[in-house]
C-alpha atoms as a PDB file:
ATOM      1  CA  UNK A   1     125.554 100.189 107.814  1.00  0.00           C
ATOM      2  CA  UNK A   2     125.005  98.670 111.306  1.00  0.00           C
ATOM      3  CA  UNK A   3     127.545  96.787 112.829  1.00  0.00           C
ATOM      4  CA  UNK A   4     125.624  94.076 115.095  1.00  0.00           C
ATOM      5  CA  UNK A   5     127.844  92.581 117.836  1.00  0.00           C
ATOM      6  CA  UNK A   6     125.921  89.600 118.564  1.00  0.00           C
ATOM      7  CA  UNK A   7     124.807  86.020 119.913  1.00  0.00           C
ATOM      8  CA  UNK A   8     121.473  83.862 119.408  1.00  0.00           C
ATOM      9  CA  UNK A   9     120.513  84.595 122.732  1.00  0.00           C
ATOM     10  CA  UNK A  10     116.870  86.350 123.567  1.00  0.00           C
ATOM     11  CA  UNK A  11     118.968  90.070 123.631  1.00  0.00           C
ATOM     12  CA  UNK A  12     120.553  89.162 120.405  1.00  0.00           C
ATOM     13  CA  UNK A  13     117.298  88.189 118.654  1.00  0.00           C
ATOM     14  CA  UNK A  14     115.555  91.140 119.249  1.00  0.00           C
ATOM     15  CA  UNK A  15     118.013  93.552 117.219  1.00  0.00           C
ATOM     16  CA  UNK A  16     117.855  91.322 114.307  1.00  0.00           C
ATOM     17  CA  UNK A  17     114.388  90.960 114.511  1.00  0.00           C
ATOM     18  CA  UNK A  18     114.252  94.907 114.228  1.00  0.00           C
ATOM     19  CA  UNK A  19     116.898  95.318 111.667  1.00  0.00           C
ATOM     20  CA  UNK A  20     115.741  92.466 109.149  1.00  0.00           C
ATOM     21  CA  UNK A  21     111.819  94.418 109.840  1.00  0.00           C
ATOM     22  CA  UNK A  22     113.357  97.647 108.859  1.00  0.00           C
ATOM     23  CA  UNK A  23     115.648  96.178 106.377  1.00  0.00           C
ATOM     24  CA  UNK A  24     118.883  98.031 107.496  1.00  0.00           C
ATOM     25  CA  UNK A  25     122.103  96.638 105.972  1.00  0.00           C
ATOM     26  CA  UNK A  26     123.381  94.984 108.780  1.00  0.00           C
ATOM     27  CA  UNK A  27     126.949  92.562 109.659  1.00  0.00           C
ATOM     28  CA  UNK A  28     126.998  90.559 112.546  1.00  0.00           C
ATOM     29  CA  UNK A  29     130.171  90.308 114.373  1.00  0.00           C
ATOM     30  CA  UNK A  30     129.917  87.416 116.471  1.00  0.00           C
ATOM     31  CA  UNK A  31     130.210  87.797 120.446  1.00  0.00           C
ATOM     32  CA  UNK A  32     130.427  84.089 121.583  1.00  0.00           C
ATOM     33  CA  UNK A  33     129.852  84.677 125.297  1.00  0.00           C
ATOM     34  CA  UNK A  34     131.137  81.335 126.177  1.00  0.00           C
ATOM     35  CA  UNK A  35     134.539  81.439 125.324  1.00  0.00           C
ATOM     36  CA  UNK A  36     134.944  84.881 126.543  1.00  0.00           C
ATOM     37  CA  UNK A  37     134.583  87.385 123.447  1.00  0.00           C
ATOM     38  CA  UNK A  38     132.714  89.670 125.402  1.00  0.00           C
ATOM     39  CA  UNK A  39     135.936  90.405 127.541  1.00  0.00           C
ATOM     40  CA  UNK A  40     138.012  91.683 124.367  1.00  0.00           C
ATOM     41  CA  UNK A  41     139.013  95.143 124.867  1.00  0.00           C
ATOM     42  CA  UNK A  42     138.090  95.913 121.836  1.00  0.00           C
ATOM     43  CA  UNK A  43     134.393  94.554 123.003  1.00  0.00           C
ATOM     44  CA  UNK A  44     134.644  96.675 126.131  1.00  0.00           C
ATOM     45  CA  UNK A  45     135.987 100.305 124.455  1.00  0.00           C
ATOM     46  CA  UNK A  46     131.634 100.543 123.290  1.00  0.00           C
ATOM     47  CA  UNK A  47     130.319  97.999 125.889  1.00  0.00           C
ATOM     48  CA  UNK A  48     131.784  98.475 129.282  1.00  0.00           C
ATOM     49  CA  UNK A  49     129.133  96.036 130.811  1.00  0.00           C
ATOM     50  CA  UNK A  50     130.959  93.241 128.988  1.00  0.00           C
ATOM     51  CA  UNK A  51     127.361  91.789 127.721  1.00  0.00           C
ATOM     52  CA  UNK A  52     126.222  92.051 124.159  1.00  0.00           C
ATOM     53  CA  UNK A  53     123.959  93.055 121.695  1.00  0.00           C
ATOM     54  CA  UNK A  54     126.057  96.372 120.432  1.00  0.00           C
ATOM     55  CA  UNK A  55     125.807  98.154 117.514  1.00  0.00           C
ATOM     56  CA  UNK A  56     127.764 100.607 115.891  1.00  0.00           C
ATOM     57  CA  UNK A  57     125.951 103.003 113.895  1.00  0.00           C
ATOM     58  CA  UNK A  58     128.376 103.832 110.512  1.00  0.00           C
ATOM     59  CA  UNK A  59     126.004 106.233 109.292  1.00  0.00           C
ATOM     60  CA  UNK A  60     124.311 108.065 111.874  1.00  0.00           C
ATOM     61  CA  UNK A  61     121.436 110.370 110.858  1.00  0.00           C
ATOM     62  CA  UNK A  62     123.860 113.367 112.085  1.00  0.00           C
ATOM     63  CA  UNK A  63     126.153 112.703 109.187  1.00  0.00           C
ATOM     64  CA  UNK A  64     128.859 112.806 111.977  1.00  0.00           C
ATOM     65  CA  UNK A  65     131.157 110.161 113.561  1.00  0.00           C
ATOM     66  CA  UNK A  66     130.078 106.450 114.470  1.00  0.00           C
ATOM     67  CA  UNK A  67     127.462 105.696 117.080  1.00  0.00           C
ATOM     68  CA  UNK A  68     127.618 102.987 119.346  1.00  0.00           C
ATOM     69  CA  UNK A  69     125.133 102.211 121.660  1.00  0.00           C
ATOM     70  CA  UNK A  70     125.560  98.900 123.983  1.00  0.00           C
ATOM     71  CA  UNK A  71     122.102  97.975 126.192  1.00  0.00           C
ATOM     72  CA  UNK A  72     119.359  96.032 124.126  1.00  0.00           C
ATOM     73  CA  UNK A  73     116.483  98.618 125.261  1.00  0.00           C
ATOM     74  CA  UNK A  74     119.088 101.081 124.348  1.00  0.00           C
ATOM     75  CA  UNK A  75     119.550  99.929 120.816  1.00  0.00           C
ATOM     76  CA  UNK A  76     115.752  99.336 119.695  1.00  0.00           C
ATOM     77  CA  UNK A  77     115.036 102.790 121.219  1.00  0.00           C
ATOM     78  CA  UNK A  78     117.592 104.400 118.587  1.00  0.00           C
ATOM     79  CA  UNK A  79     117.230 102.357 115.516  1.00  0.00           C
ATOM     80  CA  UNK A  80     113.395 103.407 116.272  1.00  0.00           C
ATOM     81  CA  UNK A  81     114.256 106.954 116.437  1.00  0.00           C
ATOM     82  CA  UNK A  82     116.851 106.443 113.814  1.00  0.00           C
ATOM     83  CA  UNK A  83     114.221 104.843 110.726  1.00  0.00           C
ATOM     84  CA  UNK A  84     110.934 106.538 112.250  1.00  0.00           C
ATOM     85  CA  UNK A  85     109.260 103.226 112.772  1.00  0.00           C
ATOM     86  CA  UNK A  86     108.304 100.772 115.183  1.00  0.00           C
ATOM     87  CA  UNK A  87     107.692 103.597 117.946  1.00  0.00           C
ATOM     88  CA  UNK A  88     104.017 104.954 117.652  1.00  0.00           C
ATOM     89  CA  UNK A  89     104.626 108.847 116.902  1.00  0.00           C
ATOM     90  CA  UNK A  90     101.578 109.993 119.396  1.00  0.00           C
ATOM     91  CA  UNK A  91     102.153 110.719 123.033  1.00  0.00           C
ATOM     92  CA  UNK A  92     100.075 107.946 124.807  1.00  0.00           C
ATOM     93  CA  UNK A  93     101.200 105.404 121.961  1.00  0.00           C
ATOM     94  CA  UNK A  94     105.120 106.200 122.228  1.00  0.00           C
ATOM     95  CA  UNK A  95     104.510 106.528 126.422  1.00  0.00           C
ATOM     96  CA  UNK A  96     102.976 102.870 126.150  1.00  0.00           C
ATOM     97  CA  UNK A  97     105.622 101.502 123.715  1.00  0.00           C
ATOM     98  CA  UNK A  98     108.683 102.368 126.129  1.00  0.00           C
ATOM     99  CA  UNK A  99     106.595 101.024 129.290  1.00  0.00           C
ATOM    100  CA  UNK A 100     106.250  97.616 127.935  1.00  0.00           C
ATOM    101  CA  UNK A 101     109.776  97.955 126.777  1.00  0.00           C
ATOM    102  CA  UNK A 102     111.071  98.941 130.226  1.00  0.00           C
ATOM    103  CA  UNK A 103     108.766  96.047 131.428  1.00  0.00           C
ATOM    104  CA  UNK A 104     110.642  93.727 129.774  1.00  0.00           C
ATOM    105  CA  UNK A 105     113.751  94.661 130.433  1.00  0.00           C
ATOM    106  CA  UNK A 106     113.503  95.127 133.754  1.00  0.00           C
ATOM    107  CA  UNK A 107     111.151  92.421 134.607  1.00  0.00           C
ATOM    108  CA  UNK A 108     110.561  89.664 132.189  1.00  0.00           C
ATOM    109  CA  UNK A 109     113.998  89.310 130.813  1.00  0.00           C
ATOM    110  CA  UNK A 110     115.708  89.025 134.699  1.00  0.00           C
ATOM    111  CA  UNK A 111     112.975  86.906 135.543  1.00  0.00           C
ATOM    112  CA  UNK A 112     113.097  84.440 132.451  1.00  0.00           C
ATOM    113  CA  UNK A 113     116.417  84.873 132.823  1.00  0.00           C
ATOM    114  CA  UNK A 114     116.762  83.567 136.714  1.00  0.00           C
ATOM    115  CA  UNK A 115     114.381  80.527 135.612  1.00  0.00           C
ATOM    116  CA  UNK A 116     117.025  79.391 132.932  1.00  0.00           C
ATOM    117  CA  UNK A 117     119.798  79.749 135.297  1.00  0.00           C
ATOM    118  CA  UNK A 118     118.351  78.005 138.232  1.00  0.00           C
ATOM    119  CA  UNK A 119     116.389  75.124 135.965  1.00  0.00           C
ATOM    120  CA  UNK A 120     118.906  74.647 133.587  1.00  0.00           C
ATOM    121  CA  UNK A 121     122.449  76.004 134.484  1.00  0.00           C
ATOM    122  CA  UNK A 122     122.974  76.206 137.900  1.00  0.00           C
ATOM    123  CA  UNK A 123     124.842  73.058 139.448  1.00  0.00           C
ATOM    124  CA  UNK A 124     122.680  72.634 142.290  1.00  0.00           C
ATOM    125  CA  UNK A 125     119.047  72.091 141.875  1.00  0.00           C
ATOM    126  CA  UNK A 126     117.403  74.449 144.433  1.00  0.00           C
ATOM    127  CA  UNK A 127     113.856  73.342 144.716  1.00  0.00           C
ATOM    128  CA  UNK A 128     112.636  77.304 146.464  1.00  0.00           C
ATOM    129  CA  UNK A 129     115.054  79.072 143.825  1.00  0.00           C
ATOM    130  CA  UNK A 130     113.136  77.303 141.061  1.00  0.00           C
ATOM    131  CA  UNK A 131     109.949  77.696 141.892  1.00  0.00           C
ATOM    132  CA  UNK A 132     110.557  81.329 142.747  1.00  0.00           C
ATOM    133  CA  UNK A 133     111.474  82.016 138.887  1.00  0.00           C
ATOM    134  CA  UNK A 134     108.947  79.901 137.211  1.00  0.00           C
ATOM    135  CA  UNK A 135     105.855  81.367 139.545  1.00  0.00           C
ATOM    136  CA  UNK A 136     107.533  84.895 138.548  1.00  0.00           C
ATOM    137  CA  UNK A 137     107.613  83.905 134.716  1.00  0.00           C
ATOM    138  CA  UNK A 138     104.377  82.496 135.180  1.00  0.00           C
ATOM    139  CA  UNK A 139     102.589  86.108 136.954  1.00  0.00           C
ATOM    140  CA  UNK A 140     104.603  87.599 134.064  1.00  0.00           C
ATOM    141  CA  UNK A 141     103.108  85.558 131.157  1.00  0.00           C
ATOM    142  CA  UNK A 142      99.458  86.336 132.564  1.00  0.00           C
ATOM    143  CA  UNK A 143     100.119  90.334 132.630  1.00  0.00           C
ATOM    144  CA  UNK A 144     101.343  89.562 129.114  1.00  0.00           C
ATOM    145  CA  UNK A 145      98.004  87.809 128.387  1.00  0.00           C
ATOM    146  CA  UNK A 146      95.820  90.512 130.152  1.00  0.00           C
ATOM    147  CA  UNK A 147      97.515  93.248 127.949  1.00  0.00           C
ATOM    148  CA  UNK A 148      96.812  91.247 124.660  1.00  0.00           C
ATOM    149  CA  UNK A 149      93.347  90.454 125.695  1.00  0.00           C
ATOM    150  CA  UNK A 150      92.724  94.099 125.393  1.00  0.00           C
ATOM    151  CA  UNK A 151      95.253  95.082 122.337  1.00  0.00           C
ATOM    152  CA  UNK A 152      96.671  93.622 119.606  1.00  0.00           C
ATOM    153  CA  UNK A 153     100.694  94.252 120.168  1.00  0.00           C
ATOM    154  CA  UNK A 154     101.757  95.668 123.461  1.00  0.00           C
ATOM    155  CA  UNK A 155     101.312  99.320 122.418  1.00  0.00           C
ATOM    156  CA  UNK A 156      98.308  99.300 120.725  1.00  0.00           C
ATOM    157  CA  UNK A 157      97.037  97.804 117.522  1.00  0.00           C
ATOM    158  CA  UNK A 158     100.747  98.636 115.797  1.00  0.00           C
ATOM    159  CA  UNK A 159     103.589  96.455 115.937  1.00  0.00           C
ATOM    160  CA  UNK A 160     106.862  98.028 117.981  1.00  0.00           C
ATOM    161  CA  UNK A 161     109.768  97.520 119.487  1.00  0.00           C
ATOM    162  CA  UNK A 162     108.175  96.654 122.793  1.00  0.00           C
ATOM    163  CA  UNK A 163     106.695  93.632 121.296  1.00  0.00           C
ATOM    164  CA  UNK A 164     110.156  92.819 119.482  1.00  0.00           C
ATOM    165  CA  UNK A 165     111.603  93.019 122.795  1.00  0.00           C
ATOM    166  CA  UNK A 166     108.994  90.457 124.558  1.00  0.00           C
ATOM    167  CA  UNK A 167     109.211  87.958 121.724  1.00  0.00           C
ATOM    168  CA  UNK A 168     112.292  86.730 122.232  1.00  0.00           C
ATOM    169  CA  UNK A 169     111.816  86.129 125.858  1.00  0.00           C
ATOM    170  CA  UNK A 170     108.904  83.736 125.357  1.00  0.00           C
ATOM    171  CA  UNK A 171     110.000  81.554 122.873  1.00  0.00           C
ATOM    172  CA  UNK A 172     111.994  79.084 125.294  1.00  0.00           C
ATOM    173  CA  UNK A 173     108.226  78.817 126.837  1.00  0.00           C
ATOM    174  CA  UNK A 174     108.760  75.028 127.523  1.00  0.00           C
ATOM    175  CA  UNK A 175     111.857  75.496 129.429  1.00  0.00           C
ATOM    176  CA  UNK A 176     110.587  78.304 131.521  1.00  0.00           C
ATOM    177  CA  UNK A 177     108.421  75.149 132.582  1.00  0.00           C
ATOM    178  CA  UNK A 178     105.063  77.524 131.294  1.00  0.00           C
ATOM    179  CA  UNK A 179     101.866  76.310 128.737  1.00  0.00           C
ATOM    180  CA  UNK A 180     100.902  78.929 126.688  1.00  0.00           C
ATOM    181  CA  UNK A 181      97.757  77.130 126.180  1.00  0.00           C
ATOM    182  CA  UNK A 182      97.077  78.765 129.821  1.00  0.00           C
ATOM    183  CA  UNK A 183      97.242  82.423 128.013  1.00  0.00           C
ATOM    184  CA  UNK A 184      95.320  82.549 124.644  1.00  0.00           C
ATOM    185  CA  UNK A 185      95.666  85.887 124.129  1.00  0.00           C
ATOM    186  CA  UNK A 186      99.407  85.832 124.145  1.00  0.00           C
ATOM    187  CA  UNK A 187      99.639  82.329 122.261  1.00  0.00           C
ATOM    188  CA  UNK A 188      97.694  84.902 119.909  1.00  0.00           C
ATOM    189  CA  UNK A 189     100.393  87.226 119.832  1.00  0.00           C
ATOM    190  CA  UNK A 190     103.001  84.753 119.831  1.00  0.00           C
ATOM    191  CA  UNK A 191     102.146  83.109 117.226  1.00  0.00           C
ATOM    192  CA  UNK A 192     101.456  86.272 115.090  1.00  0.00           C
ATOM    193  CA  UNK A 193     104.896  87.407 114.936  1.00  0.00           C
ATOM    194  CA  UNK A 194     106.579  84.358 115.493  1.00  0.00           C
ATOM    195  CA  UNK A 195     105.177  83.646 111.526  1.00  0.00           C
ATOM    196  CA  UNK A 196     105.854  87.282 110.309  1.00  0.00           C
ATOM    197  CA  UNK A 197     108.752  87.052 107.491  1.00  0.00           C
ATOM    198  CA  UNK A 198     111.492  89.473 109.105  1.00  0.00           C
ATOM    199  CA  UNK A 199     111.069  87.264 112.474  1.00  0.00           C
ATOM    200  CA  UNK A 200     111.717  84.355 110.330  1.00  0.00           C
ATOM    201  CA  UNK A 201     114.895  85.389 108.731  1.00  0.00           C
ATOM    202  CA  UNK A 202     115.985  86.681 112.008  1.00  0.00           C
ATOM    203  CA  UNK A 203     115.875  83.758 113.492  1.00  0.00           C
ATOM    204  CA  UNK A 204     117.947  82.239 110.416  1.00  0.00           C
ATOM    205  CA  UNK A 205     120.753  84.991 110.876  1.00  0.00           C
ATOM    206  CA  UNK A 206     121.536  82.929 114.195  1.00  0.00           C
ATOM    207  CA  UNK A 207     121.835  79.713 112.781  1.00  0.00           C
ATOM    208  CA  UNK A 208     125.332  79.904 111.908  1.00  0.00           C
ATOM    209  CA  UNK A 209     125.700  80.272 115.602  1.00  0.00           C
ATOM    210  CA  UNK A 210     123.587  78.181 117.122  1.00  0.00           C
ATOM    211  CA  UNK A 211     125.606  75.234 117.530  1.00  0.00           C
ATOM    212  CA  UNK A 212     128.391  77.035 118.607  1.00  0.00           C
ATOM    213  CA  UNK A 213     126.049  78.348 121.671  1.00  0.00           C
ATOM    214  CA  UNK A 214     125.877  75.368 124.007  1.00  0.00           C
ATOM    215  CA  UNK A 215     127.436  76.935 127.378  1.00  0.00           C
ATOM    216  CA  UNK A 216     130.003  74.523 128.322  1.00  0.00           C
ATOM    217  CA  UNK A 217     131.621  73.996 131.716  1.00  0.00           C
ATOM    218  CA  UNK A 218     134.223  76.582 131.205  1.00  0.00           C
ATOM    219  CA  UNK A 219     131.870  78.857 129.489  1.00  0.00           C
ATOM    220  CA  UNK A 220     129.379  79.054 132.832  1.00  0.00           C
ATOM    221  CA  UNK A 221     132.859  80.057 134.740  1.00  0.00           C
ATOM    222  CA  UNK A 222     132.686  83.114 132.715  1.00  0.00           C
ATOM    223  CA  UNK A 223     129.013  83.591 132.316  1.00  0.00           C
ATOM    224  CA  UNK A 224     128.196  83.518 135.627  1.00  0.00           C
ATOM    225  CA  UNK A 225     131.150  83.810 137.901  1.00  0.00           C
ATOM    226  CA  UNK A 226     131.593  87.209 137.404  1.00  0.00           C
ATOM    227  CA  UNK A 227     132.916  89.904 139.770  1.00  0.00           C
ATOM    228  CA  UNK A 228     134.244  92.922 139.041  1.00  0.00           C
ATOM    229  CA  UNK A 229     137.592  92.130 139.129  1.00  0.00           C
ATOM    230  CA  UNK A 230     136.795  89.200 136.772  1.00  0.00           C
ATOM    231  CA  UNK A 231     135.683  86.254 136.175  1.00  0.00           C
ATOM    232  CA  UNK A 232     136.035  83.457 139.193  1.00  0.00           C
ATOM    233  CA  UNK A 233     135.154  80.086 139.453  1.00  0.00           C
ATOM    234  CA  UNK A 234     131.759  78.971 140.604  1.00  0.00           C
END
């Protein structure tokens, strides 16, 4: 069993979107990052960087005590390594898969991310700020597009956890201000796993949540007025 600490956000999404392809018995725990949850001590004993998705791993492959592993990267490289799939098994294919994983998390993810903030959260509209993110989203969507002009998934012609880390990141296209019209090759993509059956039910998991996930005034205090002694107002 895999205990999912979670919230429909682009991180969240792309654990469930593994676990409902591999069909591990998963429970969500529900982090709502708005009001806070993700500053519970209990939270914090398995994910000192106060951000979820975290698992917990009740049956490692060991046979010993509980895993928990906190980082989203983190957590699709060992449910991977855990089931045997989604990770090509050859060099070049597994040394592709965890580039374009790495990619995203340490460029399209920060990147998308920046665009929300600045276009959608922040309470001053910075004209250079925006721009910045949504011409970075924008050189990221065409690398995307290059990549899938050549391959079928980001590692090759198999599905991974690289593209299960992407996907998330483009759907809220429209309010990264983008067209994927502009990038056939990824609308390709996109549109390919966006109608694939574990994608769809992982997407349903959130629902519950969904409504709940509107960041309120109070909510961006803690979301992004955090120092390390806290959070402080904004």
């Amino acid at each position: 069993m895999i205990d999912l600490y979670y919230w429909p956000t682009p991180n969240g999404h792309k654990v469930t979107m593994f676990l409902e392809e591999a069909g591990l018995d998963y429970r969500i725990h529900p982090v709502d990052i708005s009001a806070g949850d993700q500053f519970k001590p209990e939270f914090l004993a398995f994910s000192p960087n106060n951000r979820m998705p975290a698992i917990i791993d009740t049956q490692p492959v060991d046979g010993g005590e509980h895993v928990t592993v906190f980082e989203s990267g983190a957590i699709l490289v060992y449910l991977a390594e855990k089931t045997g799939r989604f990770m090509p098994s050859d060099l070049r294919g597994r040394k592709a898969a965890l580039e374009w994983l790495f990619w995203q998390v340490g460029g399209l993810g920060p990147m998308a991310g920046q665009n929300h903030h600045f276009g959608i959260y922040a309470p001053e509209k910075i004209p250079y700020a925006i721009q910045r993110y949504v011409n970075e989203t924008n050189r990221l969507y065409g690398v995307l597009d290059r990549r899938l002009a050549e391959h079928v998934h980001l590692a090759g012609e198999a599905y991974s956890i690289a593209d299960m880390a992407t996907y998330p990141w483009v759907v809220p296209w429209k309010r990264q201000q983008q067209n994927l019209d502009e990038f056939p090759h990824l609308r390709r993509w996109f549109d390919a796993i966006r109608n694939r059956p574990a994608t769809i039910s992982a997407y349903e998991r959130g629902e519950p949540y969904a409504s709940r996930a509107t960041v309120t005034e109070e909510g961006k205090k803690l979301l992004f007025g955090q120092t390390a002694t806290g959070p402080r107002s904004i």
